[in-house]
N, C-alpha and C. Protein backbone atom coordinates (compact mmCIF):
# COMPACT_ATOMS: atom_id res chain seq x y z
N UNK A 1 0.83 -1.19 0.00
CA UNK A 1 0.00 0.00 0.00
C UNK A 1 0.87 1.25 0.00
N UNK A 2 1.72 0.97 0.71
CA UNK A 2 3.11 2.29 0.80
C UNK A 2 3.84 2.62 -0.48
N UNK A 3 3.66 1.64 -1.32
CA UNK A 3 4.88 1.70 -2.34
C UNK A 3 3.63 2.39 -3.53
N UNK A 4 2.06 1.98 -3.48
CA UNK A 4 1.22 2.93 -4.68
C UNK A 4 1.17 3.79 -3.98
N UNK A 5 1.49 4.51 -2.76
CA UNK A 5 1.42 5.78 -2.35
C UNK A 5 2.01 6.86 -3.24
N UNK A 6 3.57 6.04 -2.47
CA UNK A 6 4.58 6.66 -3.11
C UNK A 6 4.82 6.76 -4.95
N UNK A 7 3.94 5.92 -5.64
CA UNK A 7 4.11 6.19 -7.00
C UNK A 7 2.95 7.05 -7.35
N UNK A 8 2.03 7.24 -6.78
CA UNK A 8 1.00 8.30 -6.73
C UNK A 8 1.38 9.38 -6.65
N UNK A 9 2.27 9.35 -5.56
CA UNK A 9 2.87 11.17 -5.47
C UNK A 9 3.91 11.38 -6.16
N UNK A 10 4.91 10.61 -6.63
CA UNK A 10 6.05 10.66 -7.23
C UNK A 10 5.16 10.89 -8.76
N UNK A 11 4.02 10.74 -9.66
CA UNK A 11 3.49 10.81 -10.55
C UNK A 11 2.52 12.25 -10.65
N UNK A 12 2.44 12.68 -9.60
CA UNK A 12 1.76 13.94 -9.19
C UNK A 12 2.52 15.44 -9.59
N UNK A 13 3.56 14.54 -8.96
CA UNK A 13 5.08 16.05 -8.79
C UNK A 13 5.62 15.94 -10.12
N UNK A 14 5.40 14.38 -10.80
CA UNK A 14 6.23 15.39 -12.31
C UNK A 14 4.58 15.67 -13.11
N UNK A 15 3.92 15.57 -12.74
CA UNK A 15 3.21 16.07 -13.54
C UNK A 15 3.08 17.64 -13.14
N UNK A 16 2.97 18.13 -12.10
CA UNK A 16 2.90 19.49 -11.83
C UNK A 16 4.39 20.13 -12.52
N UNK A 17 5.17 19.00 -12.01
CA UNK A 17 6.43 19.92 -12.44
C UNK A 17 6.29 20.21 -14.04
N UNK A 18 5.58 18.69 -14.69
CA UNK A 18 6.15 19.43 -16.43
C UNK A 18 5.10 20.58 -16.62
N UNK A 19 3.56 20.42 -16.16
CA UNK A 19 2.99 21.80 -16.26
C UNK A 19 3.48 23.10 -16.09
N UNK A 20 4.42 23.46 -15.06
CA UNK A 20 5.25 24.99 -14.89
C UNK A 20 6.19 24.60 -15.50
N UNK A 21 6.82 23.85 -15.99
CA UNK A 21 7.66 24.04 -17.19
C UNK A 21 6.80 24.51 -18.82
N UNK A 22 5.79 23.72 -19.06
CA UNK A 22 5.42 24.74 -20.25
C UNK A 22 4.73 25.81 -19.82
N UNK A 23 4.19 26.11 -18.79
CA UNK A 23 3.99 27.56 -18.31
C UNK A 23 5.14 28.24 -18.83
N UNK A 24 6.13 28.28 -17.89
CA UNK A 24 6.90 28.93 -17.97
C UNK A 24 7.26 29.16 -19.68
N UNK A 25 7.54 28.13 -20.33
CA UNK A 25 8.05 28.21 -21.75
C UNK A 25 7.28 28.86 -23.20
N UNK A 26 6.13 29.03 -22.56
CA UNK A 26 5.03 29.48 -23.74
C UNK A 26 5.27 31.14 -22.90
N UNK A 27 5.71 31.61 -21.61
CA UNK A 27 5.94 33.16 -21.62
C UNK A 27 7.28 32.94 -22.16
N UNK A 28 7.77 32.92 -22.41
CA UNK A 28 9.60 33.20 -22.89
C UNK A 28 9.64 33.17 -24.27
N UNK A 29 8.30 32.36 -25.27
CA UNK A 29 8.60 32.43 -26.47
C UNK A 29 9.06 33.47 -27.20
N UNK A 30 9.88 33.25 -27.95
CA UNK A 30 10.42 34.25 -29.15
C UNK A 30 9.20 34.69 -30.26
N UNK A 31 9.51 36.31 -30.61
CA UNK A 31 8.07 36.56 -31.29
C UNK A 31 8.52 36.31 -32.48
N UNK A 32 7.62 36.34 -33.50
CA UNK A 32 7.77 35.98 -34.82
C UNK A 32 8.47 37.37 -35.28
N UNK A 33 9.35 37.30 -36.10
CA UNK A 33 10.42 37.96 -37.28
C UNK A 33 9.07 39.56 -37.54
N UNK A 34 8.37 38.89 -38.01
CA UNK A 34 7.46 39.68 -38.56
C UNK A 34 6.68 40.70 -37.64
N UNK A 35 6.57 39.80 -36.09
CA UNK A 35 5.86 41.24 -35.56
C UNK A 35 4.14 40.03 -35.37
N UNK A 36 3.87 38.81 -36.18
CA UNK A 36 2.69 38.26 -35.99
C UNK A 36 2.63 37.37 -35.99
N UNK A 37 1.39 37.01 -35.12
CA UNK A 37 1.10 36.01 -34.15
C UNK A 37 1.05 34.61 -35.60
N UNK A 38 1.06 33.49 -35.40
CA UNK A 38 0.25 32.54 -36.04
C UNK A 38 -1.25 32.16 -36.20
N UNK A 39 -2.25 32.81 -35.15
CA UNK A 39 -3.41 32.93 -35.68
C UNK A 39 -3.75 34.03 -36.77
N UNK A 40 -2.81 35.25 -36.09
CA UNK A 40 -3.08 36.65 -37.69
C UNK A 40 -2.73 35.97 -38.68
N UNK A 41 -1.55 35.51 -39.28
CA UNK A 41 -1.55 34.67 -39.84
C UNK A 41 -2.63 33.72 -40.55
N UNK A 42 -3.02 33.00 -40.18
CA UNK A 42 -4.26 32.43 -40.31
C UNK A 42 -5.34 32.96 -40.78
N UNK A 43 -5.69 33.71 -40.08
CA UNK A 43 -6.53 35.01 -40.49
C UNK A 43 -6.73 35.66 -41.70
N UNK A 44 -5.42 36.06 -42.06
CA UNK A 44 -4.97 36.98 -43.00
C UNK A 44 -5.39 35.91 -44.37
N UNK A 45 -4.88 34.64 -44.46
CA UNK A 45 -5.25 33.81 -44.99
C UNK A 45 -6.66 33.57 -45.68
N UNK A 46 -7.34 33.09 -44.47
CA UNK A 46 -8.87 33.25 -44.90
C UNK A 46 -9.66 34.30 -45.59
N UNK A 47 -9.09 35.52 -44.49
CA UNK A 47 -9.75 36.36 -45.42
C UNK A 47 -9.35 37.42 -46.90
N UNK A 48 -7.95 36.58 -47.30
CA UNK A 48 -7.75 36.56 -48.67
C UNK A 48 -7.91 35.91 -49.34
N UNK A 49 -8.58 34.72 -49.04
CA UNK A 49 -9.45 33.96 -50.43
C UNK A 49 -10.61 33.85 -49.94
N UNK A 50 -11.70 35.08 -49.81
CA UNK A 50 -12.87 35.48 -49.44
C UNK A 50 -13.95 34.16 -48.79
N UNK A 51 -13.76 33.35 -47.53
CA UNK A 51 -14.58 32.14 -47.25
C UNK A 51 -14.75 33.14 -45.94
């Protein structure tokens, strides 16, 4: 019973841990060259072939 404890919590902590790691990594991203996002992008797209 001690030992699924311990893999319960040992499965807990990296999961929190990898969550504040891509926290952290999606604020630090580098912006695009251009100045825009990948949804403008997208965007810009659609609404140049009029759908």
């Amino acid at each position: 019973m001690c030992g699924a404890i311990a893999a319960d919590v040992g499965v807990s902590l990296l999961v929190v841990a990898n969550a504040l790691r891509l926290l952290r990594a999606t604020s630090e991203a580098p912006t695009p060259k251009d100045g825009k996002r990948v949804g403008d992008r997208m965007a810009e797209g659609v609404l140049a072939h009029g759908h």
